[in-house]
Protein backbone atom coordinates (compact mmCIF):
# COMPACT_ATOMS: atom_id res chain seq x y z
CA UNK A 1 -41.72 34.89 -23.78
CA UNK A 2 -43.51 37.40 -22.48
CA UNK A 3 -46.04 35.23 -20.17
CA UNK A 4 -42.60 33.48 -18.77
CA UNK A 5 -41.68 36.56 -16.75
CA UNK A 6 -44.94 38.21 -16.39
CA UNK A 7 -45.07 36.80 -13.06
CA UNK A 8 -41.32 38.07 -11.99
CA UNK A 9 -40.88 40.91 -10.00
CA UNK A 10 -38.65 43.80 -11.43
CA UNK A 11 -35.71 42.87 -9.23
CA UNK A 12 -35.54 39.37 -10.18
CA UNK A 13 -35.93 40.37 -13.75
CA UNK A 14 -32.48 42.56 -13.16
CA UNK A 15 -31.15 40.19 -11.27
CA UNK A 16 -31.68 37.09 -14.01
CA UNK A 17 -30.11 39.91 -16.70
CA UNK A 18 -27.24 39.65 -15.08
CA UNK A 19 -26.99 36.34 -14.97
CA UNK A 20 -27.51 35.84 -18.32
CA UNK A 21 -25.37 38.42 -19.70
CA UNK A 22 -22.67 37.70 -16.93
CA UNK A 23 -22.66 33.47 -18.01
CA UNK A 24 -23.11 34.57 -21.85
CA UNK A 25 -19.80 35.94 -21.62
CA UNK A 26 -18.16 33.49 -18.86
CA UNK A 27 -19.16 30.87 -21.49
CA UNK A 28 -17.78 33.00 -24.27
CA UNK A 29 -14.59 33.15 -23.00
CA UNK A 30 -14.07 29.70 -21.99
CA UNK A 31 -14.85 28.74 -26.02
CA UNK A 32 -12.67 31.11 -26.86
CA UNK A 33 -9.85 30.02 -24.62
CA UNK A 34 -10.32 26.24 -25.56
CA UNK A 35 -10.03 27.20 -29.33
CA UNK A 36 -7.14 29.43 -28.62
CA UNK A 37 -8.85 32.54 -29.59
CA UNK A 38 -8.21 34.54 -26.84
CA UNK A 39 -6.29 37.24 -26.14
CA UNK A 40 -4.84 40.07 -24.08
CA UNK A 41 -5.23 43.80 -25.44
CA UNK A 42 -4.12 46.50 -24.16
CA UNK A 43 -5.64 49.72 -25.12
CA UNK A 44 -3.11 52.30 -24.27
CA UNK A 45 -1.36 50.47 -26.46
CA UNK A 46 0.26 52.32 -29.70
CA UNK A 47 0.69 48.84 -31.94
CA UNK A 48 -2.11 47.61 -33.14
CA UNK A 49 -3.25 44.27 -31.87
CA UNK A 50 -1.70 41.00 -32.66
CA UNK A 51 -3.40 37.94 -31.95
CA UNK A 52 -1.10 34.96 -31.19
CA UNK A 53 -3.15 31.81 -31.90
CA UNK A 54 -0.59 29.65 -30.46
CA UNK A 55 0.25 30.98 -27.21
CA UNK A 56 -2.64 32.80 -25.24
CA UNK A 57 -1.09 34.70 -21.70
CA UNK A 58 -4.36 35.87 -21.24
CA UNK A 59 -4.49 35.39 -17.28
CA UNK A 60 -1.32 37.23 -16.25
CA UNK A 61 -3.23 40.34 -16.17
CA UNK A 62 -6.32 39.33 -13.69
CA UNK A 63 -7.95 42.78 -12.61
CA UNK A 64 -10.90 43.00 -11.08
CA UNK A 65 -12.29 45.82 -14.12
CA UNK A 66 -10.59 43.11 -16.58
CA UNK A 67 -13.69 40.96 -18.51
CA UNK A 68 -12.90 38.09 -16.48
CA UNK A 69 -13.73 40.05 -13.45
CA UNK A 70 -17.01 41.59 -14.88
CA UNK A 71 -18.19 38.90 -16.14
CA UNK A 72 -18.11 36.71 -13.15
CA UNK A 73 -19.09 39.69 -10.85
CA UNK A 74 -22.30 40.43 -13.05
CA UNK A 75 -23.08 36.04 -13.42
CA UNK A 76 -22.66 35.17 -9.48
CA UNK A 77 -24.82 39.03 -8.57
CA UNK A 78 -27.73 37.32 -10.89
CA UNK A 79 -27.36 34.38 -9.39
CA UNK A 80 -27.42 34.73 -5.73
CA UNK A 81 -29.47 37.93 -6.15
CA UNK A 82 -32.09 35.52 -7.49
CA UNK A 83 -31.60 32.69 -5.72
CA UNK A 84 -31.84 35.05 -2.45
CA UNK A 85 -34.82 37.07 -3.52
CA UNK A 86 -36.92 34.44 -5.38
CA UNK A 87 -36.70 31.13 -3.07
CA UNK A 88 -35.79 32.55 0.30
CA UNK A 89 -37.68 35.63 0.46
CA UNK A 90 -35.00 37.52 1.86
CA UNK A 91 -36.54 41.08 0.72
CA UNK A 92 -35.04 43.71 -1.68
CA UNK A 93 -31.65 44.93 0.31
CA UNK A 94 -30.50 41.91 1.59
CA UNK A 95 -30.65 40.38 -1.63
CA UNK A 96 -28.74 43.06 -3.54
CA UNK A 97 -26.15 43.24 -0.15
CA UNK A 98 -26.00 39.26 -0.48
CA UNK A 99 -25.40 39.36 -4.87
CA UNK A 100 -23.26 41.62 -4.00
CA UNK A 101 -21.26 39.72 -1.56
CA UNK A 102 -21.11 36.87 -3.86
CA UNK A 103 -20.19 38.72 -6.55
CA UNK A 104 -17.27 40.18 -5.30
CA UNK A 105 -16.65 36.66 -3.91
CA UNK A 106 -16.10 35.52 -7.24
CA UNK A 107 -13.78 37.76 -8.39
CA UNK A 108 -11.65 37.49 -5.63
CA UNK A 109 -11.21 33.90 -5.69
CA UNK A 110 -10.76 33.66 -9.41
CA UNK A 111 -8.07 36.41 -8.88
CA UNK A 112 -6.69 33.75 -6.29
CA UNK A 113 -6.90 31.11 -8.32
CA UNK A 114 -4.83 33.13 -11.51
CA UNK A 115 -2.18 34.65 -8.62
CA UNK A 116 -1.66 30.79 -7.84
CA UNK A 117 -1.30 30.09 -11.72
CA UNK A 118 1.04 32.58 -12.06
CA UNK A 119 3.43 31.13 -9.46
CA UNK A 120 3.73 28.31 -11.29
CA UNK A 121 5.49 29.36 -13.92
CA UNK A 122 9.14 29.26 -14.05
CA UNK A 123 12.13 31.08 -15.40
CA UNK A 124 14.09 27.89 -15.97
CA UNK A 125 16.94 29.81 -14.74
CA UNK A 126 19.75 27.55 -12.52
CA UNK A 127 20.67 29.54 -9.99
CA UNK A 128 25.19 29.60 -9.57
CA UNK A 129 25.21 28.97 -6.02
CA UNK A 130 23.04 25.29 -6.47
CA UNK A 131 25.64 24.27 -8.05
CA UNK A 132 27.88 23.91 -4.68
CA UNK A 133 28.53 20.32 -3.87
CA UNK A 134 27.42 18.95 -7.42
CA UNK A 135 29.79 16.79 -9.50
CA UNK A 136 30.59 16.57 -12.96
CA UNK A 137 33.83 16.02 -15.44
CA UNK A 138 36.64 18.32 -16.54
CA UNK A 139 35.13 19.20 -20.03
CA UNK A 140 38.43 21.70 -21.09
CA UNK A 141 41.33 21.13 -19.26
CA UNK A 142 42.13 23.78 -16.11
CA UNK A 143 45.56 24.58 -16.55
CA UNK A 144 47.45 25.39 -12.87
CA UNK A 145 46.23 28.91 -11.64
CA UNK A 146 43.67 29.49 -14.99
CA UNK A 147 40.31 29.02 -15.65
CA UNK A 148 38.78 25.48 -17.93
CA UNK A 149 35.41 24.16 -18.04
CA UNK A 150 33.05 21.41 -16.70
CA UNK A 151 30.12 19.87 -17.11
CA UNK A 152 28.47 19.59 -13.64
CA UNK A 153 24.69 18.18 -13.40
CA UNK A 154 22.61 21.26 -11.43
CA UNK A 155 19.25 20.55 -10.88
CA UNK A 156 18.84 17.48 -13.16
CA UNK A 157 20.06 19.69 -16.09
CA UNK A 158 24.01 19.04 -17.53
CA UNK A 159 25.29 22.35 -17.60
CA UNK A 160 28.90 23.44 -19.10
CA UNK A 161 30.46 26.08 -16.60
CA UNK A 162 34.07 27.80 -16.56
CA UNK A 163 35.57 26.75 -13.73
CA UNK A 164 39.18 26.98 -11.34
CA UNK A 165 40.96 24.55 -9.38
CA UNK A 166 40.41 24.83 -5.81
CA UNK A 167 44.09 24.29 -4.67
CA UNK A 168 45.38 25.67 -8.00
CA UNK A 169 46.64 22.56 -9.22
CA UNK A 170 46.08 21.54 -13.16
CA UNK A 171 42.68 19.35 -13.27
CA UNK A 172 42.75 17.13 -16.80
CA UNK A 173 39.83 16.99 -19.75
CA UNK A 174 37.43 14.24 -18.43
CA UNK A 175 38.42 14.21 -14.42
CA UNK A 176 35.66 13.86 -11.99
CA UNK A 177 35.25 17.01 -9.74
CA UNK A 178 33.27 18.29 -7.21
CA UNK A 179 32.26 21.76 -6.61
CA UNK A 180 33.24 23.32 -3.86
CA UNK A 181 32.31 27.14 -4.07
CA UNK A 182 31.49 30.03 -6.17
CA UNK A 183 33.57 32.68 -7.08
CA UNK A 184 31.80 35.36 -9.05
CA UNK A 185 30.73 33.77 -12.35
CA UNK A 186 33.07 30.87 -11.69
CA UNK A 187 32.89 27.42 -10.08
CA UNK A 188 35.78 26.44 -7.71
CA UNK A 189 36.22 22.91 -8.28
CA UNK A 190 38.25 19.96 -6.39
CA UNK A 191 38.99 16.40 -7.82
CA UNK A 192 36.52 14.04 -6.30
CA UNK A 193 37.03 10.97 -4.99
């Protein structure tokens, strides 16, 4: 082992640490994610720890001090620190400037890439005012000037909502409607055609 980096200079000795250490833990990580191992901690927090083998959230979080961060700062800095010093002889200050610049690189693209996960996740929540110009059927009757219910398809979901006649008038159990506005929590319903 020794003979294999007898011939390295003390730079690319640091910089091939740091790869090493950096992919170790990349590596790591992505076993631990795949077996559903990982998880967030917080350590301000007062509860102790508890690990949720089911659900991980672990990318929510993405800082650039968080071990996802470090670890791909420290991997690409070997890398390119190596890659600059060892093949093209770039010299000992543009190679640390250039691992450098890769390094934080990485971390800002894989904080990218989890800010673009995080968007895709979705409250589920169907929003009142989508449900203007949807139809559906009287599910409880709406008696003249009161309030009933209907079951009006919003966003491909069937969804029961309390509900008033537009022009007042007494709308029947199972009579197609049509919304027609919102009016607080309320639809405003008319009979369709």
């Amino acid at each position: 082992m020794n003979g294999a980096f007898s011939n390295l200079a003390g730079l690319e000795v640091f910089f091939l640490a740091c790869a090493a250490i950096g992919g170790i833990f990349v590596l790591l990580r992505l076993i631990m994610q795949f077996l559903g191992a990982d998880a967030d901690t917080d350590p301000t927090a007062e509860a102790p720890v508890d690990v949720d083998v089911h659900h991980t959230d672990s990318d929510i979080g993405f800082k650039f001090l968080s071990l996802h961060g470090l670890t791909a700062f420290f991997m690409m800095f070997g890398l390119v620190g190596f890659a600059l010093f060892r093949q093209s002889n770039m010299g000992h200050l543009i190679s640390i400037l250039g691992a450098m610049a890769a390094g934080f690189a990485s971390v800002w693209i894989i904080g990218r890439m989890f800010a673009m996960i995080g968007k895709l996740q979705s409250s589920g929540t169907v929003l009142l005012k989508n449900a203007v110009g949807c139809e559906g059927t009287v599910y409880l009757n709406i008696p003249a000037g009161g309030t009933g219910k209907v079951m009006i398809t919003v966003n491909n979901r069937l969804r029961e909502y309390e509900a008033t006649s537009k022009d007042g008038m007494e709308l029947k159990t199972g009579l197609p409607v049509r919304v027609v506005s919102v009016s607080g929590d309320r639809l405003v319903v008319e009979k369709s055609a």
